[in-house]
C-alpha atoms as a PDB file:
ATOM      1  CA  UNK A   1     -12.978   6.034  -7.276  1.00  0.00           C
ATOM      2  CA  UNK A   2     -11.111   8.727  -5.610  1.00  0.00           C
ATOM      3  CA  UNK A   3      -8.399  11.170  -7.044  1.00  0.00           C
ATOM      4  CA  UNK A   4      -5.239  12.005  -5.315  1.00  0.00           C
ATOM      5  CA  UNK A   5      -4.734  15.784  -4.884  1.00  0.00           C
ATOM      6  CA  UNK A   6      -2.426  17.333  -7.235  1.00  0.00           C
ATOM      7  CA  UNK A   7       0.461  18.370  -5.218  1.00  0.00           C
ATOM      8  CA  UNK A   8       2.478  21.663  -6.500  1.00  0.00           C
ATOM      9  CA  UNK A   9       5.190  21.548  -4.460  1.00  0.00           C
ATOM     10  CA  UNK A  10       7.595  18.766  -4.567  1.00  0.00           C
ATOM     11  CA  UNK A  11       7.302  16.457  -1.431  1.00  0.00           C
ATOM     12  CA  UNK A  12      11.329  16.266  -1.246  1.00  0.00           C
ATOM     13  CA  UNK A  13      13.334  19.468  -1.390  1.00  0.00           C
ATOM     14  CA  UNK A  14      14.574  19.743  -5.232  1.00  0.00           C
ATOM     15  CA  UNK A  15      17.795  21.333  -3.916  1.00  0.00           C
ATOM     16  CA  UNK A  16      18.806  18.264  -1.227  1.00  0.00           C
ATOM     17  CA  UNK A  17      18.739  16.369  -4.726  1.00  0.00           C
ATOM     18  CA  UNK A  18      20.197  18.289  -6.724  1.00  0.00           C
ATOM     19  CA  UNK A  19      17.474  17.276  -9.991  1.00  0.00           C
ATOM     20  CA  UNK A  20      17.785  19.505 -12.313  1.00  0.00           C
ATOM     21  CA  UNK A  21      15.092  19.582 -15.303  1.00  0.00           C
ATOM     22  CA  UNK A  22      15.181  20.907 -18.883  1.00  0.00           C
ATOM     23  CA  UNK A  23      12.057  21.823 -20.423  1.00  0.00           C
ATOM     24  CA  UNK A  24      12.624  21.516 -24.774  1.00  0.00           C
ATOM     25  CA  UNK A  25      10.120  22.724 -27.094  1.00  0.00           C
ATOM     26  CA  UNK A  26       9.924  22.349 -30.308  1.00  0.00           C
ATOM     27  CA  UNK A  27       9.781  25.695 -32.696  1.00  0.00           C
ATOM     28  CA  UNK A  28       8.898  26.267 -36.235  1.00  0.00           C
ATOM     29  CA  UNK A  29       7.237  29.464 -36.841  1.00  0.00           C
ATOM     30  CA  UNK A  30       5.282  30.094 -33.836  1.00  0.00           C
ATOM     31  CA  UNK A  31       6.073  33.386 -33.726  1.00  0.00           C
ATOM     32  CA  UNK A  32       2.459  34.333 -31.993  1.00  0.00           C
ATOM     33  CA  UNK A  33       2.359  31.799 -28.962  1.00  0.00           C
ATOM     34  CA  UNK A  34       6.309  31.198 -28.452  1.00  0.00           C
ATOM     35  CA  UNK A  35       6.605  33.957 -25.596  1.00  0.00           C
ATOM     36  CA  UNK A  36       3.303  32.568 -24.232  1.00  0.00           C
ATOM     37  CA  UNK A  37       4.711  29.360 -23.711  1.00  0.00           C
ATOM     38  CA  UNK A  38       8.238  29.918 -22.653  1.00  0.00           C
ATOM     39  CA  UNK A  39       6.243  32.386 -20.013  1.00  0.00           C
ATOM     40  CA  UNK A  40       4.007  28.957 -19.009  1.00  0.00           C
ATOM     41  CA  UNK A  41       7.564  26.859 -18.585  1.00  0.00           C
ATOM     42  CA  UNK A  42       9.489  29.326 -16.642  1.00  0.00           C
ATOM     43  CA  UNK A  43       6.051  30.041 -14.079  1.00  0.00           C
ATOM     44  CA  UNK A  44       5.935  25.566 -13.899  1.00  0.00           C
ATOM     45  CA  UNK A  45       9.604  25.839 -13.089  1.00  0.00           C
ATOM     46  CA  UNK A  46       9.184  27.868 -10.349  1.00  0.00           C
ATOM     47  CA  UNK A  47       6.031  26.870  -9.005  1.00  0.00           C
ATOM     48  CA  UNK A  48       7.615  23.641  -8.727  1.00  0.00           C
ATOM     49  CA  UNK A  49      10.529  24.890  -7.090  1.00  0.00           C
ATOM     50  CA  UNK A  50      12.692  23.550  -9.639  1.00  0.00           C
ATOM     51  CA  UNK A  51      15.877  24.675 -10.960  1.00  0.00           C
ATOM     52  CA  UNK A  52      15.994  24.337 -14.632  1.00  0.00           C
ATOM     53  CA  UNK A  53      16.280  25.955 -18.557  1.00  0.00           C
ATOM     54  CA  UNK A  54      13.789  26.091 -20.974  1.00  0.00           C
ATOM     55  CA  UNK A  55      15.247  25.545 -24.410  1.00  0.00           C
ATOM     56  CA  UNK A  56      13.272  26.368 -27.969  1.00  0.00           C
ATOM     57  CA  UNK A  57      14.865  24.205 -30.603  1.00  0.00           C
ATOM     58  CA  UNK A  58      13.780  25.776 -33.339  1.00  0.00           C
ATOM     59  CA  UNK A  59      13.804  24.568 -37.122  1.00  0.00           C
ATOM     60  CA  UNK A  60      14.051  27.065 -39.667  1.00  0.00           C
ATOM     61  CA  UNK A  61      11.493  29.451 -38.691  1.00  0.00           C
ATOM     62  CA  UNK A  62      10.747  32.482 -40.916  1.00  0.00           C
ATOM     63  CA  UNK A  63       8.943  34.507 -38.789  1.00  0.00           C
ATOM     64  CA  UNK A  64      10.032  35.823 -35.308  1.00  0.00           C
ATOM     65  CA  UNK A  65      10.509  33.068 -33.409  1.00  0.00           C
ATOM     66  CA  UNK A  66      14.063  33.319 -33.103  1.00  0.00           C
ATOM     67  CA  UNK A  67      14.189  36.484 -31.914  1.00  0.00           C
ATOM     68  CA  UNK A  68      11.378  36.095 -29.618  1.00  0.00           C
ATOM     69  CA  UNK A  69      12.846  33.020 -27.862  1.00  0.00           C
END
């Protein structure tokens, strides 16, 4: 059984189509990985050569998290 190759560029330009993507992530006091992770979206964004947001929806978090996203 072979394995295709993980490709990390797109094989069509993202720009001739116009695809946008939106990258959501949950958020509830995650005050110690939440800038970790945004980081890890944004770098897959734009490794990918996509245009796109990443957007915390966060749910009542008492720590940081707010602040840090």
């Amino acid at each position: 059984m072979k394995i295709a190759p993980r490709h990390t560029k797109p094989s069509r330009s993202v720009a001739a189509t116009g695809l946008e993507l939106s990258i959501v992530m949950p958020c509830l006091n995650e005050a110690e990985t939440l800038a970790r992770c945004i980081q890890t979206a944004q770098q897959a964004l734009e490794e990918g050569g996509f245009t796109g947001e990443v957007v915390v929806a966060d749910n009542g978090s008492t720590d940081a998290s707010v602040a840090i996203a």
